[in-house]
Protein backbone atom coordinates (compact mmCIF):
# COMPACT_ATOMS: atom_id res chain seq x y z
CA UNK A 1 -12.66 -11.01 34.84
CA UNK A 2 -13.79 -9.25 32.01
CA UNK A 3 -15.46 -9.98 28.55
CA UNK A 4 -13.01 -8.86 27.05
CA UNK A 5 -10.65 -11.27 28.61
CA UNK A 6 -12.72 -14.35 28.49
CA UNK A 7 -14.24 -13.97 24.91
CA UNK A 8 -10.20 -13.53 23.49
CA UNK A 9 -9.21 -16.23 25.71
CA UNK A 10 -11.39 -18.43 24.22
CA UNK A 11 -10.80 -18.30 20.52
CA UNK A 12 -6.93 -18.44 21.39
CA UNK A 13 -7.27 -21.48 23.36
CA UNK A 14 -9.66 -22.74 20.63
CA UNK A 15 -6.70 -21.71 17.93
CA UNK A 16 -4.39 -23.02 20.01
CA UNK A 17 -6.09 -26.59 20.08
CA UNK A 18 -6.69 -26.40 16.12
CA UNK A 19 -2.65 -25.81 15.63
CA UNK A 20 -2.24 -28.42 17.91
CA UNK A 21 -4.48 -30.67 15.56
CA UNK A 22 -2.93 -29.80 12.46
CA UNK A 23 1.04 -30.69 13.95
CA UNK A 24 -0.60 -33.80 14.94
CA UNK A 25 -2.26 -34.32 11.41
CA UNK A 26 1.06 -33.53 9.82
CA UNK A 27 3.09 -35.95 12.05
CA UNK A 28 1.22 -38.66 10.90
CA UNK A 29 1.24 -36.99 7.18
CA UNK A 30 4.84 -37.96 7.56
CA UNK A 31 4.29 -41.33 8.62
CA UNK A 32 2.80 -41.52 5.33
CA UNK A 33 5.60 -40.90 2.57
CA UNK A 34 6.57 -43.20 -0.40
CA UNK A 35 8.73 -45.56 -0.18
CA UNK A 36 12.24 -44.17 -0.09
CA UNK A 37 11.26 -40.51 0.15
CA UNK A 38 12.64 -39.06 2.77
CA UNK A 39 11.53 -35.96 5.75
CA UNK A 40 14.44 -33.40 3.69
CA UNK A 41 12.69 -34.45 0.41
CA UNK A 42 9.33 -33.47 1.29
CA UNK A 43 9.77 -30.93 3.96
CA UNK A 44 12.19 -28.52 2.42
CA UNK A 45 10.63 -28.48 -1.15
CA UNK A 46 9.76 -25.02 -2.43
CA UNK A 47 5.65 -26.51 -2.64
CA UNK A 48 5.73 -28.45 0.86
CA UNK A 49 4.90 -31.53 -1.12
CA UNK A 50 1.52 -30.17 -1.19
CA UNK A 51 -0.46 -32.53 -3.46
CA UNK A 52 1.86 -34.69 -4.62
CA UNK A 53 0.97 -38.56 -5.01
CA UNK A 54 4.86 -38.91 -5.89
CA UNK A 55 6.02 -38.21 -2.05
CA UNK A 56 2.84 -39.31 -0.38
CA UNK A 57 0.37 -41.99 0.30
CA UNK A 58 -3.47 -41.45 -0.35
CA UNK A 59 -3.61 -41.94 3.14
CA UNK A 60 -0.69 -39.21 3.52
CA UNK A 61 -2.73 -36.53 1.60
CA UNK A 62 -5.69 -36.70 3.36
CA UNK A 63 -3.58 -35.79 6.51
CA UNK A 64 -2.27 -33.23 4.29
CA UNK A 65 -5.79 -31.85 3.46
CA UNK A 66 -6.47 -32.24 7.35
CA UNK A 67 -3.83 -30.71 8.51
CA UNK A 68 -4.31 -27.50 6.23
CA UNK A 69 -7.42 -27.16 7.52
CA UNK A 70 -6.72 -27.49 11.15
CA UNK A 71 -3.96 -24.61 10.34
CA UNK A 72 -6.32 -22.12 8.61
CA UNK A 73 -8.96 -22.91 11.41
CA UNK A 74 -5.77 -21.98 13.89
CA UNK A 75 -4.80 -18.91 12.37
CA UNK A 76 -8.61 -17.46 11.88
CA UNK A 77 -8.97 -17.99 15.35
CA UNK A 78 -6.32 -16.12 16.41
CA UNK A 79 -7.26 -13.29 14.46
CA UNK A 80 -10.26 -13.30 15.63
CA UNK A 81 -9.21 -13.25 19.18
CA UNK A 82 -7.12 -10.45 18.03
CA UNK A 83 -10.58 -8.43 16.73
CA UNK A 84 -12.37 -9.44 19.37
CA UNK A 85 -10.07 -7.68 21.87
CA UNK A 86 -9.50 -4.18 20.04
CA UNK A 87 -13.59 -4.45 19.47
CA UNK A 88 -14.25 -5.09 23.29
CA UNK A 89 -11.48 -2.62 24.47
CA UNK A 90 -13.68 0.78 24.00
């Protein structure tokens, strides 16, 4: 195997985990919703419900917040993987 390989298999197994995290984190974000909100009313708002005390918990945002992070973690990885491999390719 080469160095290439490994070293871009890595960070998109490691991205791969973090989106993992953050679906996880925003399952139990869901969990979390006022009373009487419903999945529609938060999912398929124009702002995801980012933020907002009025759909979710405390407890619900800071899954939010987590889950945000695990995603931007996720998608830096990949891209990363991505520069890795045209950098290792010459």
């Amino acid at each position: 195997m080469t160095a290439q390989l490994v070293i871009t298999c890595i960070l998109a197994a490691a991205g791969a985990a973090s989106a993992a995290l953050a679906i996880r984190c925003e399952r139990h974000m869901q969990r979390h919703r006022q009373p009487g909100v419903g999945y529609a009313a938060v999912t398929f708002r124009r702002d995801g419900g980012w933020r907002r005390a009025d759909l979710f918990t405390p407890e619900g945002l800071r899954y939010q917040r987590q889950a945000s992070r695990f995603g931007v973690t996720a998608a830096a990885l990949w891209l990363l993987s991505l520069v890795a491999w045209a950098a290792l390719a010459a």
